[in-house]
C-alpha atoms as a PDB file:
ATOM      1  CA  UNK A   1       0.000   0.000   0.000  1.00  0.00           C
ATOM      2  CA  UNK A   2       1.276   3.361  -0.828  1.00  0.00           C
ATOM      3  CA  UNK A   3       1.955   6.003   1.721  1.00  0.00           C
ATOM      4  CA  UNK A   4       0.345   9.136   1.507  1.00  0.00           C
ATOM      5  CA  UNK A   5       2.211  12.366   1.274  1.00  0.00           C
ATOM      6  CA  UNK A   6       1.445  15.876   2.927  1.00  0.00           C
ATOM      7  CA  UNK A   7      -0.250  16.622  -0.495  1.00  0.00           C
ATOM      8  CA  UNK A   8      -3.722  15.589  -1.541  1.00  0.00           C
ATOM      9  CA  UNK A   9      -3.564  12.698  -3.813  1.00  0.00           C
ATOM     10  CA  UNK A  10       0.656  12.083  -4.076  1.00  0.00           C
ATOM     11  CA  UNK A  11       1.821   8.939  -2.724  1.00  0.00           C
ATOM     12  CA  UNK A  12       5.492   7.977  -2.474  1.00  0.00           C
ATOM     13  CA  UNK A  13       6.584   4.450  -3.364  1.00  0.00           C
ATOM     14  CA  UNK A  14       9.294   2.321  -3.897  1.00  0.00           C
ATOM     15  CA  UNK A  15      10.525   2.923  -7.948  1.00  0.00           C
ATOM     16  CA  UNK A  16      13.421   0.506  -9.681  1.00  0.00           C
ATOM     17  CA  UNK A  17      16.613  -0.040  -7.694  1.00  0.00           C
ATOM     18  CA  UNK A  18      14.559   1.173  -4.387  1.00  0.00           C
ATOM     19  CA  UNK A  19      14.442   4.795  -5.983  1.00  0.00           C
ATOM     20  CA  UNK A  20      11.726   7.016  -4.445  1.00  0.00           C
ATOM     21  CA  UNK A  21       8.782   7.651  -6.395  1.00  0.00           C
ATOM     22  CA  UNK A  22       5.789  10.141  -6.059  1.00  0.00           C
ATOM     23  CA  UNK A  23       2.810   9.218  -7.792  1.00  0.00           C
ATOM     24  CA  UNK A  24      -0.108  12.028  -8.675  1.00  0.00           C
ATOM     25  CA  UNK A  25      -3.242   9.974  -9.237  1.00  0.00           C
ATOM     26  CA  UNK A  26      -6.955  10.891  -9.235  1.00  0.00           C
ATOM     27  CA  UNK A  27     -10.033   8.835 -10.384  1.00  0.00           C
ATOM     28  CA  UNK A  28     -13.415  10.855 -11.945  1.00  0.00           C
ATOM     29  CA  UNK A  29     -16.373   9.333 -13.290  1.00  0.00           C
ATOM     30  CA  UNK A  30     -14.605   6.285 -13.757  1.00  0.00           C
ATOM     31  CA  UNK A  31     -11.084   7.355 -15.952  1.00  0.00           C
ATOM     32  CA  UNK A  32      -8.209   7.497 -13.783  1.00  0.00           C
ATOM     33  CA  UNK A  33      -5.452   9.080 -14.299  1.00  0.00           C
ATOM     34  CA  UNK A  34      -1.787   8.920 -13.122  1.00  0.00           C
ATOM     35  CA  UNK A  35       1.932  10.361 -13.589  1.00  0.00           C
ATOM     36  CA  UNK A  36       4.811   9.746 -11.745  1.00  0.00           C
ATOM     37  CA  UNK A  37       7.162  12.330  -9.998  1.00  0.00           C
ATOM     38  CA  UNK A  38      11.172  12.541  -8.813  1.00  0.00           C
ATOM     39  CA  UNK A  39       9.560  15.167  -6.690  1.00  0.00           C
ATOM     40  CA  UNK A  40       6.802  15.939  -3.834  1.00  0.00           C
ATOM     41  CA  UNK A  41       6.069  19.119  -4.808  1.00  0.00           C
ATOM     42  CA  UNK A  42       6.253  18.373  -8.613  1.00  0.00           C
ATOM     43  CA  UNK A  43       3.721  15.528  -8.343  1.00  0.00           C
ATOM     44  CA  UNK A  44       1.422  17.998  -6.307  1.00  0.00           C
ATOM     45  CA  UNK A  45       0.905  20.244  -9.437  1.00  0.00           C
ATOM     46  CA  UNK A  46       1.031  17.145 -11.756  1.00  0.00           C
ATOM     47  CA  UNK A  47      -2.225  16.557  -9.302  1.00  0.00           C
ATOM     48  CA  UNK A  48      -3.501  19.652  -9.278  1.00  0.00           C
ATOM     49  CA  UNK A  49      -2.896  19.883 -13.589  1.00  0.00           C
ATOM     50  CA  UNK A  50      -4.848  16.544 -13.576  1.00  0.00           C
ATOM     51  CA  UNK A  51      -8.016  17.938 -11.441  1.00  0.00           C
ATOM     52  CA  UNK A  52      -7.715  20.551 -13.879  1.00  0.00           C
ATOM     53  CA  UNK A  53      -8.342  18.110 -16.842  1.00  0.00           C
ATOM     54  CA  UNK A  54     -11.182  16.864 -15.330  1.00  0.00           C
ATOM     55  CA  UNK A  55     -12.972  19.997 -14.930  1.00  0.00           C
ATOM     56  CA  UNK A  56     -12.078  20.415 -11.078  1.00  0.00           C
ATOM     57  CA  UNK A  57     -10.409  23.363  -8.929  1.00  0.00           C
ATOM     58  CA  UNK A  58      -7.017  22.255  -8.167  1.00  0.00           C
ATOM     59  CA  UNK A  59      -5.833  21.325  -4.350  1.00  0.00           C
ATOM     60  CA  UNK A  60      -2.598  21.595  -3.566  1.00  0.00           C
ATOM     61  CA  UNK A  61      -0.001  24.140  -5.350  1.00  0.00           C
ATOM     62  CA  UNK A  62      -2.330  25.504  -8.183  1.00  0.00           C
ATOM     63  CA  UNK A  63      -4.954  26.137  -5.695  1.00  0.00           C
ATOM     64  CA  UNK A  64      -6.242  30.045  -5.725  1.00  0.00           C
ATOM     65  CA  UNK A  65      -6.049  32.060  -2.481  1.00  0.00           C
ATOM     66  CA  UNK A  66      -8.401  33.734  -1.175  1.00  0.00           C
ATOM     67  CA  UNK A  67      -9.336  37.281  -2.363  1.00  0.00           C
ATOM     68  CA  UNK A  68      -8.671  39.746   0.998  1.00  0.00           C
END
């Protein structure tokens, strides 16, 4: 089982020759899609570019702040 990462929907595994890996994945409506990352913060906007595909506000990096 992958372990989650402080960002919504990267998980870190295990890649060839016990590399580190950080996987951006997200299912909608039944298509999932999924990239893989040498870095956290990387896969986090590969996430957030991916909700953006669907149609969906992004989570992590890409997210908008709040107007003040």
């Amino acid at each position: 089982m992958p372990k989650s990462t402080k960002y919504k929907g990267v998980y870190v595994l295990k890649g060839y020759n016990n590399s580190i890996v950080y996987t951006a994945q997200k299912m909608h409506n039944g298509i999932m899609k999924k990239h893989d990352f040498k870095i956290e913060r990387e896969a986090a906007i590969g996430y957030d570019k991916i909700c953006i595909e669907f149609g969906l506000l992004p989570v992590n990096i890409l997210k908008q702040k709040p107007a003040l």
